[in-house]
N, C-alpha and C. Protein backbone atom coordinates (compact mmCIF):
# COMPACT_ATOMS: atom_id res chain seq x y z
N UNK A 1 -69.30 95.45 -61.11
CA UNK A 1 -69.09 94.36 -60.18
C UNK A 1 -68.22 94.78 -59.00
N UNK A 2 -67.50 95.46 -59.04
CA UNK A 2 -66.25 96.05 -57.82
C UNK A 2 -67.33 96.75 -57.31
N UNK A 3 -68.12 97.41 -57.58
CA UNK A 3 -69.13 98.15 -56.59
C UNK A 3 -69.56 97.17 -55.71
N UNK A 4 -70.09 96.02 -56.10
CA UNK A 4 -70.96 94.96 -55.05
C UNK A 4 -69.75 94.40 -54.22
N UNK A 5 -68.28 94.43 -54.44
CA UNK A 5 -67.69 94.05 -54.16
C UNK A 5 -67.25 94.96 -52.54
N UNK A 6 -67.50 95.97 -52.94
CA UNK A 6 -66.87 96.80 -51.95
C UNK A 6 -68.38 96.97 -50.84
N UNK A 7 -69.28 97.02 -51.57
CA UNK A 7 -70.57 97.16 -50.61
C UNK A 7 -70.94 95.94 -50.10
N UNK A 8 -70.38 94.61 -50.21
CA UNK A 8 -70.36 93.58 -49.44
C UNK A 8 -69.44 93.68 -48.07
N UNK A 9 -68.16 94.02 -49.13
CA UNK A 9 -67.01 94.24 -47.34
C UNK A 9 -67.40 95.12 -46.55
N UNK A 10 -68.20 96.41 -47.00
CA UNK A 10 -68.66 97.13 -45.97
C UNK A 10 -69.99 96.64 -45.08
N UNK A 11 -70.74 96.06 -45.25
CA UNK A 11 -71.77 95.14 -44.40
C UNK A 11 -70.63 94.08 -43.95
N UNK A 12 -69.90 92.92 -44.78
CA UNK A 12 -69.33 92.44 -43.88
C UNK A 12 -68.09 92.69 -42.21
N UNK A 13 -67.69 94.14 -42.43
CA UNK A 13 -66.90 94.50 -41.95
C UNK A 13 -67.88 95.62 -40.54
N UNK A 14 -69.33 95.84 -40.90
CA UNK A 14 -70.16 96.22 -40.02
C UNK A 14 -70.73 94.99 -39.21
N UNK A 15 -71.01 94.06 -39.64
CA UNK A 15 -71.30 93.03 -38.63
C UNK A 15 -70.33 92.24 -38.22
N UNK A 16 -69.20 92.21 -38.61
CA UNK A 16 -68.44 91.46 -37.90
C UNK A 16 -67.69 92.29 -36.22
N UNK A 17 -67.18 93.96 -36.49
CA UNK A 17 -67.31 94.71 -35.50
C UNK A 17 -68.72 94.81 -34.55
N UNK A 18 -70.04 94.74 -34.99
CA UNK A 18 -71.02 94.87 -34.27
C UNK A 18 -71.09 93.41 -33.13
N UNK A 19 -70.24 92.27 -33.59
CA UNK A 19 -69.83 91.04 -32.96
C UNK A 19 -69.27 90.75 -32.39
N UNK A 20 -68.03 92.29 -32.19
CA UNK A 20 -67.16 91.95 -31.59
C UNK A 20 -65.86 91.23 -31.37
N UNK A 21 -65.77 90.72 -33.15
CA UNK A 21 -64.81 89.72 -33.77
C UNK A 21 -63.77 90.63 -34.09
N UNK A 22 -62.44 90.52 -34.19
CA UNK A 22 -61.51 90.67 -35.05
C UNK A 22 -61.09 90.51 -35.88
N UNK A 23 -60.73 90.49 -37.18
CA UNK A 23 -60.12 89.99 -38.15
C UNK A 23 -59.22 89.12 -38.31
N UNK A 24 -58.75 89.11 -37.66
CA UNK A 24 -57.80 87.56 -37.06
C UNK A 24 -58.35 86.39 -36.63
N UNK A 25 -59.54 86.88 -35.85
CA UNK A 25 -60.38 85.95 -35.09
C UNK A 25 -61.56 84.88 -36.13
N UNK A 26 -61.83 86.25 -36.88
CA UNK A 26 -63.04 85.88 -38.01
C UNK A 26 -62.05 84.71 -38.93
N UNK A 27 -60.81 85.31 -39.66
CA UNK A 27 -59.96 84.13 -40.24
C UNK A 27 -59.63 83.57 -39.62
N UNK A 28 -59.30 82.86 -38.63
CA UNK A 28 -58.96 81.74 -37.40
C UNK A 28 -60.28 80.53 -38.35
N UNK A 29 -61.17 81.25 -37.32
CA UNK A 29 -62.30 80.48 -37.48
C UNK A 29 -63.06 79.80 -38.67
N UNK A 30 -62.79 80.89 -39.92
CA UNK A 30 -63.57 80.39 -40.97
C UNK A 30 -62.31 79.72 -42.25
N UNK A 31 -61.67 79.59 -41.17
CA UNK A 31 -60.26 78.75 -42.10
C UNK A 31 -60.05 79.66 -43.26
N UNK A 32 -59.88 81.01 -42.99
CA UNK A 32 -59.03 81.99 -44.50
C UNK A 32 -58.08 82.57 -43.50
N UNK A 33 -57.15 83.26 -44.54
CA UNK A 33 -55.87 83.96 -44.13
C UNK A 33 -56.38 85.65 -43.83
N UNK A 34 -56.09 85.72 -42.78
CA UNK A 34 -56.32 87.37 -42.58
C UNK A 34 -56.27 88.32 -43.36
N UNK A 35 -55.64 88.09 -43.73
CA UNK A 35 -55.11 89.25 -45.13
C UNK A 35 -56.03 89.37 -46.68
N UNK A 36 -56.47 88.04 -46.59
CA UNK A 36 -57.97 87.59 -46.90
C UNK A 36 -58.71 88.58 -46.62
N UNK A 37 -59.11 88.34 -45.44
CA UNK A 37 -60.25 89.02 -45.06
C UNK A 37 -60.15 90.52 -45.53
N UNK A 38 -59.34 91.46 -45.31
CA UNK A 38 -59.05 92.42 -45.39
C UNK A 38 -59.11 92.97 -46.45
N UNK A 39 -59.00 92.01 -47.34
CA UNK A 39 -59.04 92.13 -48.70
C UNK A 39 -60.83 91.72 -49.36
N UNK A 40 -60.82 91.42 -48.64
CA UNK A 40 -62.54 91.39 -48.63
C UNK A 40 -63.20 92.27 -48.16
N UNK A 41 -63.13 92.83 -47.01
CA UNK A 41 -63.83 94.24 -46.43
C UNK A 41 -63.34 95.84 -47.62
N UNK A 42 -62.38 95.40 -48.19
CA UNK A 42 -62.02 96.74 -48.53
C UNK A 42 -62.51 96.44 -50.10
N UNK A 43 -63.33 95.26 -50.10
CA UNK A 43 -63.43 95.24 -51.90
C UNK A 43 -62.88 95.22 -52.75
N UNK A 44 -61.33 94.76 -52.44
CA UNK A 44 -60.49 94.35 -53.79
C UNK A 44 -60.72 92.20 -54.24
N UNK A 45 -61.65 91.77 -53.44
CA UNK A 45 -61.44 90.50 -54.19
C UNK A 45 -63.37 90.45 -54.22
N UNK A 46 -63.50 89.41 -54.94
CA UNK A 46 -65.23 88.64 -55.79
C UNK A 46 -64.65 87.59 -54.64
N UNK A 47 -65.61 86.78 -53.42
CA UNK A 47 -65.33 85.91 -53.06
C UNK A 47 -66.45 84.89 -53.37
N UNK A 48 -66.36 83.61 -52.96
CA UNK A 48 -67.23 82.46 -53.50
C UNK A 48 -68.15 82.27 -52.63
N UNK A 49 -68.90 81.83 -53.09
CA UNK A 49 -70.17 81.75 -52.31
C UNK A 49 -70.20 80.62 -51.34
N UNK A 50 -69.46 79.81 -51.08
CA UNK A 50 -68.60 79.15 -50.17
C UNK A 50 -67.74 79.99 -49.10
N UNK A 51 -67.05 80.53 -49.84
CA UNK A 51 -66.50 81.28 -48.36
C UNK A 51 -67.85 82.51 -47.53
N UNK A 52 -68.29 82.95 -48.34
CA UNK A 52 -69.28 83.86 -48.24
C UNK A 52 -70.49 82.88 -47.22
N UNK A 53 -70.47 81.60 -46.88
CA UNK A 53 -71.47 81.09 -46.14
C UNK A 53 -70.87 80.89 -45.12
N UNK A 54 -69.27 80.13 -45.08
CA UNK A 54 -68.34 80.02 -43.80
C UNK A 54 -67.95 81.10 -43.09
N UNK A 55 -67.88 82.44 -43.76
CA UNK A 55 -67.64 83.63 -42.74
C UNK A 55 -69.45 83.90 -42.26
N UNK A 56 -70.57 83.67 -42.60
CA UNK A 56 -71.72 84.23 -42.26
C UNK A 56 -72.24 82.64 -41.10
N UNK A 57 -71.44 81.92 -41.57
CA UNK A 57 -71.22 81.11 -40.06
C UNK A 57 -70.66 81.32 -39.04
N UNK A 58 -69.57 81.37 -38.92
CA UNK A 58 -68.18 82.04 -38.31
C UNK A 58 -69.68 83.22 -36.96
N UNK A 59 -69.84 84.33 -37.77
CA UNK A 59 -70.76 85.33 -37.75
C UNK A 59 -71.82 85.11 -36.96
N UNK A 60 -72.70 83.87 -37.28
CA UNK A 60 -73.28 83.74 -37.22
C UNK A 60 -74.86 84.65 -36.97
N UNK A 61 -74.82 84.84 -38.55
CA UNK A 61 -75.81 85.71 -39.43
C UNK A 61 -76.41 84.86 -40.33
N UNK A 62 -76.93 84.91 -41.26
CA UNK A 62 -77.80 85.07 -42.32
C UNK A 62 -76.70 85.23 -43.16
N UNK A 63 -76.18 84.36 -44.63
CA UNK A 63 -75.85 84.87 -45.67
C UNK A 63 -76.26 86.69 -46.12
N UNK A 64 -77.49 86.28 -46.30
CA UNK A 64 -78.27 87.38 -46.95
C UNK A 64 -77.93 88.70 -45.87
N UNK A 65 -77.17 88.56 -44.53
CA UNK A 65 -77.16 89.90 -43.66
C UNK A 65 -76.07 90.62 -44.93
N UNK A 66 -74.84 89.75 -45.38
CA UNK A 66 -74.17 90.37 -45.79
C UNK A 66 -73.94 91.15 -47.15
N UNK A 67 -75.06 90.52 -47.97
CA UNK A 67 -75.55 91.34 -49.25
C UNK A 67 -75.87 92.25 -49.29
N UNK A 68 -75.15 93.05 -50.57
CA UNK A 68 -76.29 94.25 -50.70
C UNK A 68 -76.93 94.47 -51.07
């Protein structure tokens, strides 16, 4: 499971730079704490599939861009 975990933050952390967002910016917007996030790109947290739709809003992507 930490594998999918970490190969999610890395797609999420490729489209959110390909966007032009910051990490500050991305948590602003999708109402999480930065540090959050960070912790999501680098694959130390399982996030919910709730937050996982509000950052691919935020994004504005496709859930599914950010799966692996």
């Amino acid at each position: 499971m930490k594998d999918l975990a970490k190969r999610f933050g890395i797609r999420l952390k490729n489209v959110r730079r390909d966007k032009g967002i910051s990490q500050d910016k991305l948590a602003l917007l999708a109402d999480i704490d930065r540090s959050y996030v960070g912790r999501i790109e680098r694959g130390e947290v399982n996030i919910t599939l709730e937050k996982a739709y509000q950052i691919s809003a935020v994004l504005e992507c496709d859930v599914r861009d950010l799966l692996p």
